[in-house]
Protein backbone atom coordinates (compact mmCIF):
# COMPACT_ATOMS: atom_id res chain seq x y z
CA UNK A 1 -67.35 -119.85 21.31
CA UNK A 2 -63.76 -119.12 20.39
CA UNK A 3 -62.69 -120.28 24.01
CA UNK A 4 -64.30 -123.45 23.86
CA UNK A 5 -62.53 -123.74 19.86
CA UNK A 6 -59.10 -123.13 22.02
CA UNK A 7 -59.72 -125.56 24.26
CA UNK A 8 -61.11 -128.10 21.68
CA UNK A 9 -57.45 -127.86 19.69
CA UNK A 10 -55.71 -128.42 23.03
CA UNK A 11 -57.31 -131.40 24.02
CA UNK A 12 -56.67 -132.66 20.30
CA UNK A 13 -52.77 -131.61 20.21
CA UNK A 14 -52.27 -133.29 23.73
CA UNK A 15 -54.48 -136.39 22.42
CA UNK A 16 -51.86 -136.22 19.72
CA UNK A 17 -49.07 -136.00 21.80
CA UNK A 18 -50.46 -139.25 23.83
CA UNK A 19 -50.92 -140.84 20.18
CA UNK A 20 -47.33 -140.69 19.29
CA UNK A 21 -46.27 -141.91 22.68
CA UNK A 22 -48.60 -145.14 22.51
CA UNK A 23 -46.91 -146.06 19.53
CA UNK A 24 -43.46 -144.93 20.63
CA UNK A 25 -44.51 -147.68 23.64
CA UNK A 26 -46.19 -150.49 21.22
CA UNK A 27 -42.77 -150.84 19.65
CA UNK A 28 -41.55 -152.68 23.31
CA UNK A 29 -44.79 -155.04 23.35
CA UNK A 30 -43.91 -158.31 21.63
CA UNK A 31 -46.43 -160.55 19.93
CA UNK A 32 -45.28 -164.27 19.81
CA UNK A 33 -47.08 -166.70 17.68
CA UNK A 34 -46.05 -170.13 16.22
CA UNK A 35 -46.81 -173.04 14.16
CA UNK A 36 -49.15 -175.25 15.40
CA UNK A 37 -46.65 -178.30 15.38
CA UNK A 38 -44.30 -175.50 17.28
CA UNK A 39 -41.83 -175.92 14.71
CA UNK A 40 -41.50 -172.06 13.49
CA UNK A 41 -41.68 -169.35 15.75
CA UNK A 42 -41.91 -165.46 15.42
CA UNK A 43 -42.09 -162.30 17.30
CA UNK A 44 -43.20 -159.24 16.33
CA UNK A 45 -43.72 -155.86 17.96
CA UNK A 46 -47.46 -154.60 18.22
CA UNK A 47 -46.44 -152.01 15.26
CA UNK A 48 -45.39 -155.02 13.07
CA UNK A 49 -41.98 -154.63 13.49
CA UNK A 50 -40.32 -158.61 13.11
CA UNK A 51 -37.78 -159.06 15.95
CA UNK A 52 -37.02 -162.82 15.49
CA UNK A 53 -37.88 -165.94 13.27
CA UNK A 54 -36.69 -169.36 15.36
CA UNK A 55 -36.70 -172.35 12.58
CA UNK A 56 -36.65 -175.54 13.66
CA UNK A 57 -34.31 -177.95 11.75
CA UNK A 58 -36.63 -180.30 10.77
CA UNK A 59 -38.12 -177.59 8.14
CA UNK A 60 -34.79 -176.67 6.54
CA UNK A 61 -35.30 -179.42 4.36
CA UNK A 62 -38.28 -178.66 2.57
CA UNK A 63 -38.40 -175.39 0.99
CA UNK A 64 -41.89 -174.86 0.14
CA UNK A 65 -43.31 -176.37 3.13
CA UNK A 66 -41.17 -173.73 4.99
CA UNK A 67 -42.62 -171.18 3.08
CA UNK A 68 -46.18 -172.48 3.62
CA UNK A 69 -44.95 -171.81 7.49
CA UNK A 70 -44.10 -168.40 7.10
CA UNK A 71 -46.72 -167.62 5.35
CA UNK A 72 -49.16 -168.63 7.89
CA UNK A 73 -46.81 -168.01 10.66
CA UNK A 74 -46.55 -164.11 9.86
CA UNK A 75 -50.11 -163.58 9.11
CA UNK A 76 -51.26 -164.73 11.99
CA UNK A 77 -48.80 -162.49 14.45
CA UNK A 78 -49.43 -159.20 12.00
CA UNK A 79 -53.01 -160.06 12.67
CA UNK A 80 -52.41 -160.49 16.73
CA UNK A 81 -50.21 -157.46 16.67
CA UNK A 82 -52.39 -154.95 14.26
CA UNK A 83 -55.68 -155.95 16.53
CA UNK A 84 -53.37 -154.63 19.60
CA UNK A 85 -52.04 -152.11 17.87
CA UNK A 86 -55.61 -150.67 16.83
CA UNK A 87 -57.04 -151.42 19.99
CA UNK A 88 -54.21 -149.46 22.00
CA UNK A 89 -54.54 -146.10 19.56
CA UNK A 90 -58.59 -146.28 19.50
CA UNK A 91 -58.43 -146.21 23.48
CA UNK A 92 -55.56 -143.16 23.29
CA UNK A 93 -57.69 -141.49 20.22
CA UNK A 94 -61.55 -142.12 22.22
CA UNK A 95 -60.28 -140.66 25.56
CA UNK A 96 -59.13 -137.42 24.15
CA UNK A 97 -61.54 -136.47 21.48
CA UNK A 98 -63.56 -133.85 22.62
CA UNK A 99 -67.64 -134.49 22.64
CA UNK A 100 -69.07 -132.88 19.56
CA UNK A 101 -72.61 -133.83 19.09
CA UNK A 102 -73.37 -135.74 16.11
CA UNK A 103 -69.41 -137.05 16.21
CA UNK A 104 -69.56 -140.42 17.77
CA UNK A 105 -67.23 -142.10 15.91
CA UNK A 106 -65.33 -144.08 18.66
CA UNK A 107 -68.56 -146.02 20.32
């Protein structure tokens, strides 16, 4: 019993271990999303990390339509990059999880 508890916490620790580096690695894949009119673009890394904001000129002149942008600009690339990001740690978190009966969590 006790051997198959050591082995349990190993598998967990190095499921850990491949945890931490998935999201060391999902700070290098960019999400890109803009407007639909192409006017505002932004990328963000799959842990939601905003690398860049490109503005075209044409929306520097109204403020609150620029905000309306960003607004539904951002939204929609946190949303592309948290899906990723939960996909990507659910795959790392299912493949290492030992089977305990009665613990399907990750189906």
């Amino acid at each position: 019993m006790f051997g198959d508890l050591s082995v349990m916490m190993g598998k967990l620790k190095e499921t850990q271990k491949k945890v931490e580096e998935t999201k060391l690695r999902l700070n290098s894949v960019l999400v890109d999303e803009q407007s639909n009119d192409g006017l505002l673009k932004v990328t963000l890394t799959a842990n939601r990390t905003l690398k860049a904001i490109t503005i075209n000129d044409a929306l520097l002149q109204d403020k609150e339509q620029l905000e309306d942008y960003l607004i539904l600009t951002l939204n929609k690339a946190i949303e592309k990059a948290t899906q990723i990001n939960d996909a990507e740690l659910a795959a790392v978190a299912k493949e290492g999880m030992p089977s305990i009966p009665g613990m399907d969590m990750f189906k």
